[in-house]
Protein backbone atom coordinates (compact mmCIF):
# COMPACT_ATOMS: atom_id res chain seq x y z
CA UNK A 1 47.10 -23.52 75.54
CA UNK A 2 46.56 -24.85 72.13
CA UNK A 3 46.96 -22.71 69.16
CA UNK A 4 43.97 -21.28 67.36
CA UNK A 5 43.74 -22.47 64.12
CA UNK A 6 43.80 -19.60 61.24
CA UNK A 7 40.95 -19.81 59.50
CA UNK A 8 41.17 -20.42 55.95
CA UNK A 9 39.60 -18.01 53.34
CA UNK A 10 37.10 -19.88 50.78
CA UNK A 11 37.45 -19.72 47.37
CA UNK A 12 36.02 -16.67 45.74
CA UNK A 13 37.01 -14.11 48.37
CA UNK A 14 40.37 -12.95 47.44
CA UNK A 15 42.84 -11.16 49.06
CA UNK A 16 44.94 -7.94 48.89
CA UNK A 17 48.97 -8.48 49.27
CA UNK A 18 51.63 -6.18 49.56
CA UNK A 19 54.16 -6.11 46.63
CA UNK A 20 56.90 -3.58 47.14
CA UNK A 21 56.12 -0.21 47.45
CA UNK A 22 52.38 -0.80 46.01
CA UNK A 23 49.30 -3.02 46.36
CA UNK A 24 48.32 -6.34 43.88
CA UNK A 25 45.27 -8.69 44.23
CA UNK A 26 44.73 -12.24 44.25
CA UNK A 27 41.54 -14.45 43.61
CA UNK A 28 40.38 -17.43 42.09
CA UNK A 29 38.48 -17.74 38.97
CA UNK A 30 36.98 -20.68 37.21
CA UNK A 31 37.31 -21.24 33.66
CA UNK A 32 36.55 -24.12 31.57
CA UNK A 33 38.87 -25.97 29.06
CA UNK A 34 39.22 -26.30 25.11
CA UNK A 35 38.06 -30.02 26.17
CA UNK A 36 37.04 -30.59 30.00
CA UNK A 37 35.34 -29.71 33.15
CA UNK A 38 35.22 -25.86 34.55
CA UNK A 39 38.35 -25.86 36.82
CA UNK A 40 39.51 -22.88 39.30
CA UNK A 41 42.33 -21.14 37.90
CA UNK A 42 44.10 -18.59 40.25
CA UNK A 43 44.75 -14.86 38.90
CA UNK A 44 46.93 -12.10 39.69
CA UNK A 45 47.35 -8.41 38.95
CA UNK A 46 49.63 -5.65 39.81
CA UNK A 47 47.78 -2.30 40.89
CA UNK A 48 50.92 -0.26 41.77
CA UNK A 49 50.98 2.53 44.77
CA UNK A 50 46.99 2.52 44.85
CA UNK A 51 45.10 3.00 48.39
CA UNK A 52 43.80 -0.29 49.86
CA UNK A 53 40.09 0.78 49.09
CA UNK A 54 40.93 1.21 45.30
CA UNK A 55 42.42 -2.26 45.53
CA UNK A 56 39.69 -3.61 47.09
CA UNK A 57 36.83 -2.00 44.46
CA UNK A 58 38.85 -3.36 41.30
CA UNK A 59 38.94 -6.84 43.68
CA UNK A 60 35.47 -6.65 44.37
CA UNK A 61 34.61 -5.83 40.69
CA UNK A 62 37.08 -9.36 39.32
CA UNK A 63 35.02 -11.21 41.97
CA UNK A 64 31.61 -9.87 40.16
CA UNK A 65 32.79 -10.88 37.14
CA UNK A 66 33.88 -14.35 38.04
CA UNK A 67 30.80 -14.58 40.11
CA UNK A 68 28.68 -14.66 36.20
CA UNK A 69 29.50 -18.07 35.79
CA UNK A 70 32.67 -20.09 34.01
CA UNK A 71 34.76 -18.05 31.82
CA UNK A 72 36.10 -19.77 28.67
CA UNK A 73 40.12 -19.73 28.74
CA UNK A 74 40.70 -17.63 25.42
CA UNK A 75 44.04 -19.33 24.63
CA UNK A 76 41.78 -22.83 24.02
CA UNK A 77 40.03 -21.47 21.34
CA UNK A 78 40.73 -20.55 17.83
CA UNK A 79 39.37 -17.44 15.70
CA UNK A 80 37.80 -21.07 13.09
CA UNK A 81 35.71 -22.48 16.34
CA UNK A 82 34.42 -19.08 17.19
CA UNK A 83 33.78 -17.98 14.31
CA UNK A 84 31.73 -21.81 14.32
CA UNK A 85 29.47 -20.32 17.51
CA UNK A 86 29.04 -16.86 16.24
CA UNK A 87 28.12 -17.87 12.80
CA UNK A 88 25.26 -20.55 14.76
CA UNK A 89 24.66 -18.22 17.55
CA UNK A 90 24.74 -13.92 16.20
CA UNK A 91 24.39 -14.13 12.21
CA UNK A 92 20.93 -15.57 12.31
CA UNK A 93 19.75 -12.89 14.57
CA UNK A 94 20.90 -10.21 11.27
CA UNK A 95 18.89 -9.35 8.43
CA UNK A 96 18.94 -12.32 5.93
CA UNK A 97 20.43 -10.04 3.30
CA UNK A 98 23.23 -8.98 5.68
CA UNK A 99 23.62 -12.71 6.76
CA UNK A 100 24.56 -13.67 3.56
CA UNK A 101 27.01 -10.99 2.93
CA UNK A 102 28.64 -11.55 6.23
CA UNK A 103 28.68 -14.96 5.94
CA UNK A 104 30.41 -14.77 2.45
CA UNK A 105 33.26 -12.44 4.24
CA UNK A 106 33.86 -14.63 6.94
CA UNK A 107 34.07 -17.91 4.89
CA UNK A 108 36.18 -16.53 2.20
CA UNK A 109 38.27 -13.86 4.13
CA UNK A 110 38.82 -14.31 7.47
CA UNK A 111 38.65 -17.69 8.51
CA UNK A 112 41.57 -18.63 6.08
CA UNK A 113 43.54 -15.60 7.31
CA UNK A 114 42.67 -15.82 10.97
CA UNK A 115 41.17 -19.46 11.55
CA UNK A 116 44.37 -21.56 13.08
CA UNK A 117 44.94 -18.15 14.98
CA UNK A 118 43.83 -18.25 18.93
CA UNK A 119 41.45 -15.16 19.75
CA UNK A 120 42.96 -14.62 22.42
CA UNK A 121 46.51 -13.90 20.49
CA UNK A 122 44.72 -11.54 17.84
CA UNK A 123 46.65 -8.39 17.81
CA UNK A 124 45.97 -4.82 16.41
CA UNK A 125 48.94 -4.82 14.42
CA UNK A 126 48.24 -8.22 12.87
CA UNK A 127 45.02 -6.81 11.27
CA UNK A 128 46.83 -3.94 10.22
CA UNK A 129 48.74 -6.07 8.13
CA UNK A 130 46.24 -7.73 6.97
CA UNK A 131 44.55 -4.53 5.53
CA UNK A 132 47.86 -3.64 4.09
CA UNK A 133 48.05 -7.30 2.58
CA UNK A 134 44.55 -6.43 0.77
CA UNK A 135 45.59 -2.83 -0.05
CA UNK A 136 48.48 -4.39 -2.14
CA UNK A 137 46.60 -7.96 -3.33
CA UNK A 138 47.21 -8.32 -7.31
CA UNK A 139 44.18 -9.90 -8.70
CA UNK A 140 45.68 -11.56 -12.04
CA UNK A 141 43.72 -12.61 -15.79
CA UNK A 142 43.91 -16.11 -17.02
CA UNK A 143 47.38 -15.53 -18.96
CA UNK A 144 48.76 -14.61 -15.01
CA UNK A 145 48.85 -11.27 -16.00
CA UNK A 146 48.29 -8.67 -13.26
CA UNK A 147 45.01 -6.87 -13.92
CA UNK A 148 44.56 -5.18 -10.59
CA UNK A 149 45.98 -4.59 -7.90
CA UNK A 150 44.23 -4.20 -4.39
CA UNK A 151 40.72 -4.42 -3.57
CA UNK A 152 38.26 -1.39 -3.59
CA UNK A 153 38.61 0.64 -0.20
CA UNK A 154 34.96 -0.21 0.42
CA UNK A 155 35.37 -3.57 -0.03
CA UNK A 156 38.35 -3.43 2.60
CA UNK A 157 36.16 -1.27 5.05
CA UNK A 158 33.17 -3.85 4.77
CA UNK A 159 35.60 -7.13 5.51
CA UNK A 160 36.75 -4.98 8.48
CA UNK A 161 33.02 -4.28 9.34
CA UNK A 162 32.73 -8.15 9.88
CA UNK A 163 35.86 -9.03 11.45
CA UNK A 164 35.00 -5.85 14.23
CA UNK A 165 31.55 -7.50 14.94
CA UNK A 166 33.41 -11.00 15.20
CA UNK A 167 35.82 -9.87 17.70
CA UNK A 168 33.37 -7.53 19.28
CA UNK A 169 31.49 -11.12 20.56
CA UNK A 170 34.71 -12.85 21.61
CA UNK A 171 35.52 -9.83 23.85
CA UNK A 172 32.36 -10.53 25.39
CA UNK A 173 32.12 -14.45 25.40
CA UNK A 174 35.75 -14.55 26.36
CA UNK A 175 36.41 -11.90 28.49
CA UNK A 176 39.12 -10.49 26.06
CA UNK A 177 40.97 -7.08 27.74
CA UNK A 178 40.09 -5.45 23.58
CA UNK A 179 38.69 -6.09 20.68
CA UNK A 180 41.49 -6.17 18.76
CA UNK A 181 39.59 -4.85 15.28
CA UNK A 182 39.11 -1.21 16.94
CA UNK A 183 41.73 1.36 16.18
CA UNK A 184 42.60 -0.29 13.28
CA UNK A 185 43.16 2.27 10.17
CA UNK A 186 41.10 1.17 7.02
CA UNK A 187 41.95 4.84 5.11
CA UNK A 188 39.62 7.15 2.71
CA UNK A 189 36.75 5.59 1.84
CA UNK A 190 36.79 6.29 -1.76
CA UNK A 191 33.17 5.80 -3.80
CA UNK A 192 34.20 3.35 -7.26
CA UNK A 193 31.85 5.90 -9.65
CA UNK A 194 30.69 9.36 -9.02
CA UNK A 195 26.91 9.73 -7.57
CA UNK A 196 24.35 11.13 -10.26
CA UNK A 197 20.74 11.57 -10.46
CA UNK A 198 18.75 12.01 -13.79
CA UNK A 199 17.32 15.27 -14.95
CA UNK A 200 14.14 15.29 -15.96
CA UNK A 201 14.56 15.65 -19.71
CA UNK A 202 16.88 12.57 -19.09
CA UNK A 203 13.93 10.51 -17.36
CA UNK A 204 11.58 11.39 -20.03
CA UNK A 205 13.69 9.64 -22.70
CA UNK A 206 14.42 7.18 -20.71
CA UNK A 207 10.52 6.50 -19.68
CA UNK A 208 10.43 6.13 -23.69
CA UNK A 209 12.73 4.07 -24.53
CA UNK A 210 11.29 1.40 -22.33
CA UNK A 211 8.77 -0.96 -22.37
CA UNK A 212 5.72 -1.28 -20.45
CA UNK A 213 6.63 -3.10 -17.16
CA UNK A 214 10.15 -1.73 -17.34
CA UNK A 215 8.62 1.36 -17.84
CA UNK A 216 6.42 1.11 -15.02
CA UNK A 217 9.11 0.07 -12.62
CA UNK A 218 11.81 3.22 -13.13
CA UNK A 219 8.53 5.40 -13.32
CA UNK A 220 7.35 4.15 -9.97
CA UNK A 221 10.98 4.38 -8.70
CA UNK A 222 11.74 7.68 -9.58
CA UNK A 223 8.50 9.09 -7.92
CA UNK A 224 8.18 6.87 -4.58
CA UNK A 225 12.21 6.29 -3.67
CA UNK A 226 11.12 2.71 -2.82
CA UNK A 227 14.54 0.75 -2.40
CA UNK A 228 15.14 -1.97 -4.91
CA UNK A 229 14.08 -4.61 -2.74
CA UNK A 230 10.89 -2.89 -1.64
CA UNK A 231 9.89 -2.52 -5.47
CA UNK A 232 10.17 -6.22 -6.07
CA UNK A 233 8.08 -7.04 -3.05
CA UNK A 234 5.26 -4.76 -3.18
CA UNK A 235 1.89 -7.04 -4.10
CA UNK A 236 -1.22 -5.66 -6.01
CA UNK A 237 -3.13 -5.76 -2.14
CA UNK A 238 -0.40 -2.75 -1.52
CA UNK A 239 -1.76 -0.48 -3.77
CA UNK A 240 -4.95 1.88 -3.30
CA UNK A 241 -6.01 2.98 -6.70
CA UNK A 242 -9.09 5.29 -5.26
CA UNK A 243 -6.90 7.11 -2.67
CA UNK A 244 -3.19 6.92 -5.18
CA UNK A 245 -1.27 5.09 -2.54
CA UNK A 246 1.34 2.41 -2.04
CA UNK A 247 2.11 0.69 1.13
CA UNK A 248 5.48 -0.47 1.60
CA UNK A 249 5.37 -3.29 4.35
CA UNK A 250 8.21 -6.10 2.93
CA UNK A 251 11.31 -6.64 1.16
CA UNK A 252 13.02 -9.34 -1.24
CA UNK A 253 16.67 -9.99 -1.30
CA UNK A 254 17.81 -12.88 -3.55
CA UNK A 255 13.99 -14.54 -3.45
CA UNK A 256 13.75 -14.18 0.25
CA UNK A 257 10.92 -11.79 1.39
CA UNK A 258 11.12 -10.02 4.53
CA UNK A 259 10.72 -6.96 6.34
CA UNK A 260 12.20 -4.04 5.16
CA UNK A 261 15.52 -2.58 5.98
CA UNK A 262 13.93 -0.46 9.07
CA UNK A 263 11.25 0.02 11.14
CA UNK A 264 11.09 3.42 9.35
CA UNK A 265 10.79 1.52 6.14
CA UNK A 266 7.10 0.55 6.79
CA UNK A 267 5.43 3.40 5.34
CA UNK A 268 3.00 4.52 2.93
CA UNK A 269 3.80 6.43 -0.03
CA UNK A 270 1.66 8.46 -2.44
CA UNK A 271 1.77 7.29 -6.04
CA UNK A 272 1.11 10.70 -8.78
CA UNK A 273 -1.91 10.01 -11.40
CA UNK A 274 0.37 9.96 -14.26
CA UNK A 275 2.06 6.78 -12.68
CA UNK A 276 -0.87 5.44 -10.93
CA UNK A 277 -1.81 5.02 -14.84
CA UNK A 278 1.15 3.29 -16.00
CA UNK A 279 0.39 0.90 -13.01
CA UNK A 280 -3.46 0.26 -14.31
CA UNK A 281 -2.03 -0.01 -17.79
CA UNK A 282 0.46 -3.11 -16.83
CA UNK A 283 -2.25 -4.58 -14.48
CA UNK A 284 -4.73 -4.84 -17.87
CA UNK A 285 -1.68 -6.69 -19.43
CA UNK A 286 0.04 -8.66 -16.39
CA UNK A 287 -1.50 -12.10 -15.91
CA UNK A 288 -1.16 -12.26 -12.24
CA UNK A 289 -3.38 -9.80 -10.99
CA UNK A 290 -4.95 -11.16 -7.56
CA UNK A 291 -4.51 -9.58 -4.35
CA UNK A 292 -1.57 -11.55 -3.20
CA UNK A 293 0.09 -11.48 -6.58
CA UNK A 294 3.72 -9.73 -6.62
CA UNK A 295 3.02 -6.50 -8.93
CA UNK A 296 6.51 -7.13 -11.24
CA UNK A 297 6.26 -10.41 -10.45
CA UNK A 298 7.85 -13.21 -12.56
CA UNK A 299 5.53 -15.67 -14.99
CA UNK A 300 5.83 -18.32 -12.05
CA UNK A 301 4.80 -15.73 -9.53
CA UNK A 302 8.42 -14.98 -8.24
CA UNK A 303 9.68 -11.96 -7.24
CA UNK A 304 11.03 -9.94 -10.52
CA UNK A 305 15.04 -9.63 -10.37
CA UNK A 306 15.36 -6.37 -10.60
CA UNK A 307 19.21 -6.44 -11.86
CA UNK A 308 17.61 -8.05 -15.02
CA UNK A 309 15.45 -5.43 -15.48
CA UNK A 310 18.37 -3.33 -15.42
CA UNK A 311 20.90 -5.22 -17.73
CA UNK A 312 17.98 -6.13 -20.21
CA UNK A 313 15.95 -3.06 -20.65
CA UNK A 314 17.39 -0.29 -18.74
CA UNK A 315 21.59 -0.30 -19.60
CA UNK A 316 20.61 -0.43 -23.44
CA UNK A 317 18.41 2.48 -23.34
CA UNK A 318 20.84 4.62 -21.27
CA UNK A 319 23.79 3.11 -24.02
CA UNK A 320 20.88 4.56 -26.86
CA UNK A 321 21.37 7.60 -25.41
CA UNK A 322 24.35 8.36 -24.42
CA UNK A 323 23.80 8.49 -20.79
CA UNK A 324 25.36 7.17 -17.75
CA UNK A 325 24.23 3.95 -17.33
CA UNK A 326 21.24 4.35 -14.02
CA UNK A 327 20.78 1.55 -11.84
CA UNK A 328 18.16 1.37 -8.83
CA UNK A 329 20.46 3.87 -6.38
CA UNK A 330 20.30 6.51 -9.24
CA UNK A 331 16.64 6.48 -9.52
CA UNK A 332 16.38 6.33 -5.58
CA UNK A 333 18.68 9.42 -5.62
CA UNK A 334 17.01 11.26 -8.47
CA UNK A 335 13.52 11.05 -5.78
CA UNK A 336 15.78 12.68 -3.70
CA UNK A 337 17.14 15.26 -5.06
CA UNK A 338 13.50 16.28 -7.32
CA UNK A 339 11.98 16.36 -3.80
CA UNK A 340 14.55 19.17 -2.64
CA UNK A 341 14.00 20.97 -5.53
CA UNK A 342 10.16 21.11 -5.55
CA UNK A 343 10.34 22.37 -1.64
CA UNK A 344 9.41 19.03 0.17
CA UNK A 345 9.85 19.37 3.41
CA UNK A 346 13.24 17.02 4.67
CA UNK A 347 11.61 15.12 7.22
CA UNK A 348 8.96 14.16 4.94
CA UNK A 349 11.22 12.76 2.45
CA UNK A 350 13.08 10.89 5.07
CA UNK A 351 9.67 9.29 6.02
CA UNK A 352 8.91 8.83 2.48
CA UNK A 353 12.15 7.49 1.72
CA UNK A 354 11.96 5.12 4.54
CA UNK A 355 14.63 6.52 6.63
CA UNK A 356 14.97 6.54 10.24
CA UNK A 357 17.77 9.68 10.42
CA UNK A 358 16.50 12.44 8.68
CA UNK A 359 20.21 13.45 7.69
CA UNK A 360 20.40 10.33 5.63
CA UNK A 361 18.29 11.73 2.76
CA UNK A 362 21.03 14.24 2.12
CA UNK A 363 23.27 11.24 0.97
CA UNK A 364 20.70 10.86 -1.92
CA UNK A 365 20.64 14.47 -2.51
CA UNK A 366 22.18 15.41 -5.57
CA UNK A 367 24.02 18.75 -6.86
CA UNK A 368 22.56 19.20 -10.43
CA UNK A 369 24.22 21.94 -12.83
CA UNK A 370 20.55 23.03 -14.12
CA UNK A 371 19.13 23.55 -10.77
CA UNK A 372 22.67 25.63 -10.05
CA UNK A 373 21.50 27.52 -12.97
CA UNK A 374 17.71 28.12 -11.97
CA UNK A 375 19.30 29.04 -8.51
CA UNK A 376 21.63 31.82 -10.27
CA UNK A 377 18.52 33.12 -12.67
CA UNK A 378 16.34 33.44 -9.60
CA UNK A 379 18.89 35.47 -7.54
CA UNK A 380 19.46 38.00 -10.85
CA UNK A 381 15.93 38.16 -10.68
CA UNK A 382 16.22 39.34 -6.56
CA UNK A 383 19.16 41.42 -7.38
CA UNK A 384 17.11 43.24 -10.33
CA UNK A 385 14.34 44.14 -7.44
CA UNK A 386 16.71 46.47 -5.59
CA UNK A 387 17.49 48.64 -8.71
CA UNK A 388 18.91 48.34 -11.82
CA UNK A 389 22.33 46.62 -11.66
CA UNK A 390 22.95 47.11 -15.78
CA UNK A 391 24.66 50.15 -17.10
CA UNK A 392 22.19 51.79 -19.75
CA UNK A 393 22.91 51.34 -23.20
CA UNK A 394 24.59 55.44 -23.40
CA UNK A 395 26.83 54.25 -20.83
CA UNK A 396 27.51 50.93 -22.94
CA UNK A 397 28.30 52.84 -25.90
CA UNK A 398 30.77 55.72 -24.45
């Protein structure tokens, strides 16, 4: 009687084997090239003294996977040609402002560190290094004298912020085991100046010392919280003169005008009389007054740099008077911080501020030595309410 032939298992299915004392798993995967068709590659892994169901859920789960379509093998491809697909395929989908800072990272940061390197071969340790390598990077003046050493720990944390979200997509493109950027240790972030915010004697001689559409713009700023990019892009159409409010619905970052930061940053935001007058005042003397018109706009009709306003109006006045000089943060986080002290309610500066987590105001929020001293003076005042707390002037004397 003739032999029945043993059925052969197609590819795809996989098997189970004994190894030893434990269990492995066999099955066939398809992959395609650095240059060439998809082609079946056969794998193999080592489960140990595992039951034969357990085997057969982690085979059944390789089998899904493989099932998604062709796998690129990892070793074909270099950290310089992904980095070529992710910077076609994920930056665009960013906000253009973060595109071009990510951009700039990977161009001048990691692709020459990483580029030749294949993904797959990427270690933990290696970026390590490479942190360590920045940490101690001497930054040298034109005689070759060393002028620094190391970049700023924020700096370090932001190229790591990139390089995590780069390796993050080859994990998932490539079928990586890790992303090699997580559990990497960047260190204490350290902030390069101390956070401020202006007092209010310190705003008024600012507010002074300025001209008119400088003026208006830290006057506006200090009382709305708009970011910096927000205040360049709000038009004449945003404002409501009868009911004393601006809407906030777009951003400019570098000339490019977009939505803002957040979804939370589409907002309306109530403009005081005393500044709703400052506005009138530079809309008598602006020339580009229709609807459409940017309000600080430029004579050509661009968007106003607002660093400019800053190194040409603002820095002198704080040098004048002896101040720290306040950029477009400070005057966000002087909003802040006045808002707390007048008793605004913290989810309604969050919405005013443009913020989608409430918590994130408190980052703005500063701690001010005059409001430490109203705080003191008002809880004498409680303590005097329970009795006298001062020894009479007899008892002074003996």
């Amino acid at each position: 009687m003739a032999q029945r032939k043993e059925q052969r298992r197609p590819i795809g299915s996989g098997c189970i084997v004994e190894e030893g004392r434990g269990l492995a798993i066999r099955w066939w995967e398809k992959v395609i090239g650095k240059d060439g068709p998809p082609k079946w590659v056969k794998r193999y892994e080592a489960l140990g003294p595992v039951s034969k169901k357990k085997a057969g859920e982690v085979l059944s789960e390789k089998l899904r996977d493989s099932r998604q379509g062709p796998a690129v093998e990892p070793t074909a491809v270099t950290f310089h040609e992904h980095a070529a697909r992710w910077r076609r395929d994920i930056l665009p989908t960013y906000k253009h402002s973060v595109q071009i800072g990510h951009g700039n990272i990977l161009r001048v940061h990691l692709e020459p560190k990483f580029g030749n390197r294949p993904v797959a071969e990427i270690t933990t340790m290696e970026i390590q290094e490479w942190i360590t390598e920045l940490r101690q990077h001497e930054f040298r003046n034109p005689d070759g004298e060393v002028s620094k050493v190391g970049y700023a720990s924020h700096s370090i944390d932001h190229f790591h912020e990139v390089l995590n979200a780069v390796m993050r997509t080859a994990v998932e493109w490539y079928r990586l085991p890790l992303n090699p950027a997580r559990g990497v240790h960047i260190g204490k972030i350290k902030p390069l100046k101390k956070k401020w915010a202006l007092t209010s004697a310190q705003a008024g001689q600012l507010l002074i010392k300025l001209g008119l559409k400088a003026r208006t713009m830290v006057a506006l700023d200090i009382v709305t919280g708009l970011r910096r990019g927000e205040l360049e892009a709000i038009r004449w159409e945003d404002l409501n003169e009868s009911e004393s409010t601006l809407r906030v619905k777009e951003a400019n970052y570098r000339g490019h005008v977009d939505d803002p930061k957040t979804e939370a940053g589409f907002r309306t935001v109530a403009v005081p009389a005393e500044v709703m007058a400052l506005l009138q005042l530079w809309k008598r003397k602006s020339k580009r007054t229709q609807l459409t018109d940017f309000i600080f706009g430029t004579r050509r009709g661009k968007p106003e740099n607002s660093n400019n306003i800053l190194r040409r109006h603002v820095f002198p006045a704080c040098d004048a008077l002896g101040i720290c000089r306040a950029n477009w943060l400070t005057l966000r986080r002087t909003f802040s911080t006045w808002s707390h002290k007048n008793g605004i309610p913290p989810k309604d500066i969050a919405e005013l501020m443009g913020h989608a987590d409430v918590h994130m105001q408190f980052e703005y929020t500063m701690s001010m030595d005059e409001n430490k001293h109203e705080g003191a003076a008002k809880l004498g005042k409680d303590l005097v309410r329970f009795g006298q707390i001062l020894p009479v002037a007899s008892e002074m004397v003996n």
